[in-house]
Protein backbone atom coordinates (compact mmCIF):
# COMPACT_ATOMS: atom_id res chain seq x y z
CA UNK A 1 70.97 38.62 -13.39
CA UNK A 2 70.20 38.69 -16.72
CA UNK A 3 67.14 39.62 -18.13
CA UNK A 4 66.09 36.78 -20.89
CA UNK A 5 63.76 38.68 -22.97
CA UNK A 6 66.85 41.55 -23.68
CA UNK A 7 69.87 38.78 -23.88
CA UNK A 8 67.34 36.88 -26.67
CA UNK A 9 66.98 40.37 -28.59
CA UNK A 10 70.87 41.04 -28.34
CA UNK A 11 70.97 37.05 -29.61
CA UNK A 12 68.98 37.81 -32.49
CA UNK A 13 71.10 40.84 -33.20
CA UNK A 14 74.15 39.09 -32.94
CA UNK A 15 72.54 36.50 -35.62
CA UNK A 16 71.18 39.48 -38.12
CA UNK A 17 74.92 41.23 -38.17
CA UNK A 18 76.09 37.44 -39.34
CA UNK A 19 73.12 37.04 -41.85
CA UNK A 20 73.16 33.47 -39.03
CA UNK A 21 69.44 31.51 -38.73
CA UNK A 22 69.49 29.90 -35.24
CA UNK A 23 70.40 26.77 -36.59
CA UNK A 24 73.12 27.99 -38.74
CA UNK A 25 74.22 30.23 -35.12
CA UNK A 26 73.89 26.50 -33.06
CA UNK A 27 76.63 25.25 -35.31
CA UNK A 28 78.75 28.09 -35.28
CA UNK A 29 78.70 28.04 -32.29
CA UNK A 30 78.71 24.40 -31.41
CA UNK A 31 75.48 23.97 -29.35
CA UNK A 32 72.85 21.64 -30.44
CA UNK A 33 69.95 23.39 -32.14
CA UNK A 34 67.62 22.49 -29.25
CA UNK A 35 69.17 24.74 -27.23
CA UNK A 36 68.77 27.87 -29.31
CA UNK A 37 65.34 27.02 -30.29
CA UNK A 38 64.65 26.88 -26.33
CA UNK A 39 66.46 30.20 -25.34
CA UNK A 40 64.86 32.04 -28.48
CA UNK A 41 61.57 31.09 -27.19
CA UNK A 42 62.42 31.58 -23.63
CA UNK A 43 62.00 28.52 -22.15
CA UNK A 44 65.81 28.06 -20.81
CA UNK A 45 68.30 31.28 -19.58
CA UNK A 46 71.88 31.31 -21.23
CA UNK A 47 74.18 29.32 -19.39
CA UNK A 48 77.89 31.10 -19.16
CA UNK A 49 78.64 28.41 -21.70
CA UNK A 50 76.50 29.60 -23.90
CA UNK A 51 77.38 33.02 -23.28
CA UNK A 52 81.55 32.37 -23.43
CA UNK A 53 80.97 30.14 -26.80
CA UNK A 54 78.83 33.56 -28.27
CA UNK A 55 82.00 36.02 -27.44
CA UNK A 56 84.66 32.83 -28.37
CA UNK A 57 83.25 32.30 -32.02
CA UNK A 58 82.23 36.17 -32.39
CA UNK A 59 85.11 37.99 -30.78
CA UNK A 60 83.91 41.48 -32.15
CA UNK A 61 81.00 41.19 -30.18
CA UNK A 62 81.39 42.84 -26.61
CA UNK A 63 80.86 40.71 -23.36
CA UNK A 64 79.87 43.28 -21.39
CA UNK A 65 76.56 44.48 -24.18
CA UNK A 66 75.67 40.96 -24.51
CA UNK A 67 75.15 40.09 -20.92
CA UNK A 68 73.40 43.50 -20.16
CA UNK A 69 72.62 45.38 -23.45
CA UNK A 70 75.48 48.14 -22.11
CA UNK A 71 77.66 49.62 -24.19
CA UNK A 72 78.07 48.72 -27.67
CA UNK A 73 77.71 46.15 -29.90
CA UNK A 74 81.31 45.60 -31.40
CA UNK A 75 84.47 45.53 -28.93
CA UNK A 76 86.01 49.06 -29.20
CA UNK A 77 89.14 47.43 -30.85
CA UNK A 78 86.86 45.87 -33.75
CA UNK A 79 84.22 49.33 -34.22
CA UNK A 80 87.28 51.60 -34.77
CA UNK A 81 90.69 51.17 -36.44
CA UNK A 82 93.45 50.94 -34.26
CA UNK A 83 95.99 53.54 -34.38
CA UNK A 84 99.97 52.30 -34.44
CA UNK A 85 100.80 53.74 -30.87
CA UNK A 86 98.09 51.00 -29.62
CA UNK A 87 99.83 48.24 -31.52
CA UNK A 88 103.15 48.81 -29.40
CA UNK A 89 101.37 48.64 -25.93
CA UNK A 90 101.05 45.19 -24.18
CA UNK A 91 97.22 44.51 -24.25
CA UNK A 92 98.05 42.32 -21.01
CA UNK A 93 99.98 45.34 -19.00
CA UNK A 94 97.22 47.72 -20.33
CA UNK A 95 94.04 45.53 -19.41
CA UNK A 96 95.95 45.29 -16.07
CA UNK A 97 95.88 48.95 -15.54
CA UNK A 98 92.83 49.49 -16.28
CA UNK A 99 92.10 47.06 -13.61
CA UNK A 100 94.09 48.71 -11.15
CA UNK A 101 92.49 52.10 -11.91
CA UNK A 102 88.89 50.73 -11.31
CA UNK A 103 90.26 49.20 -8.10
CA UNK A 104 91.94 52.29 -6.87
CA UNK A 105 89.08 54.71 -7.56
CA UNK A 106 86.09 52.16 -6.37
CA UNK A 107 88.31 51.83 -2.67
CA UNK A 108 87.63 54.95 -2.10
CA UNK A 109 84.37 54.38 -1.36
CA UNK A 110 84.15 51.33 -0.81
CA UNK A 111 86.29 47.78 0.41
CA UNK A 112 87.12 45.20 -1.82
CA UNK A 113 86.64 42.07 -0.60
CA UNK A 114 86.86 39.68 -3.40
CA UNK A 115 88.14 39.99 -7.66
CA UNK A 116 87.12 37.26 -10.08
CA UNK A 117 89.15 37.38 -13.42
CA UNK A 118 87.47 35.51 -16.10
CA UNK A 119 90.07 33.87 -18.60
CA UNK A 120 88.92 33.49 -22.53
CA UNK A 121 89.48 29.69 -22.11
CA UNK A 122 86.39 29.31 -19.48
CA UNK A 123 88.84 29.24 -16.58
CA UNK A 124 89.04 32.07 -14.25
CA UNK A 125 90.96 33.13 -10.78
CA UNK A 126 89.64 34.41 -7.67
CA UNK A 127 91.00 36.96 -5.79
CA UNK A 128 89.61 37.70 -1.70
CA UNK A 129 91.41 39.68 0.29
């Protein structure tokens, strides 16, 4: 769950790095105003809308530190320059490892029973085994 007060700080960030006011963020964004002015003031919790149009229009902005403040603020691909044997790799093959390698050490200790993969696009697949 995510904890309002902390994803409304992390909001507010995101807006100060952009040199955004919440209206300005709203259209970037394209929410209606309302609905910034209601999650800066806490009334309403970020949808997964909300939060998939934030990382969509901002993509140096991590997923992972905006849903739990975690992390850092930029991807690790946009805070540091990327070196030329990174450029070569397949970002799809590699993302997949790293997958596999969270899989593989987590069944160790304990049994997967389902994977949800999240696509960019708002789809996402589900995995139970």
């Amino acid at each position: 769950m995510v904890n309002s007060a902390d994803f409304v700080y992390r909001v507010n960030k995101i807006m100060d790095y952009y040199q955004l006011s919440p209206s300005a963020f709203a259209d970037k964004i394209k929410v209606q105003r309302s609905s910034i002015s209601h999650l800066l003031s806490g009334r309403n919790k970020p949808s997964l809308d909300f939060v998939l149009k934030v990382v969509k229009e901002f993509d140096k902005v991590d997923l992972y530190w905006l849903l739990n403040g975690k992390g850092t603020f930029l991807n690790k691909i946009h805070s540091s320059s990327i070196s030329e044997p990174l450029k070569n790799k397949d970002p799809i093959q590699e993302k997949g490892q790293e997958v596999t390698d969270i899989i593989e050490s987590q069944s160790k200790f304990k049994k997967i029973e389902k994977v949800l993969l999240f696509y960019s696009d708002g789809t996402f697949k589900e995995y139970v085994q």
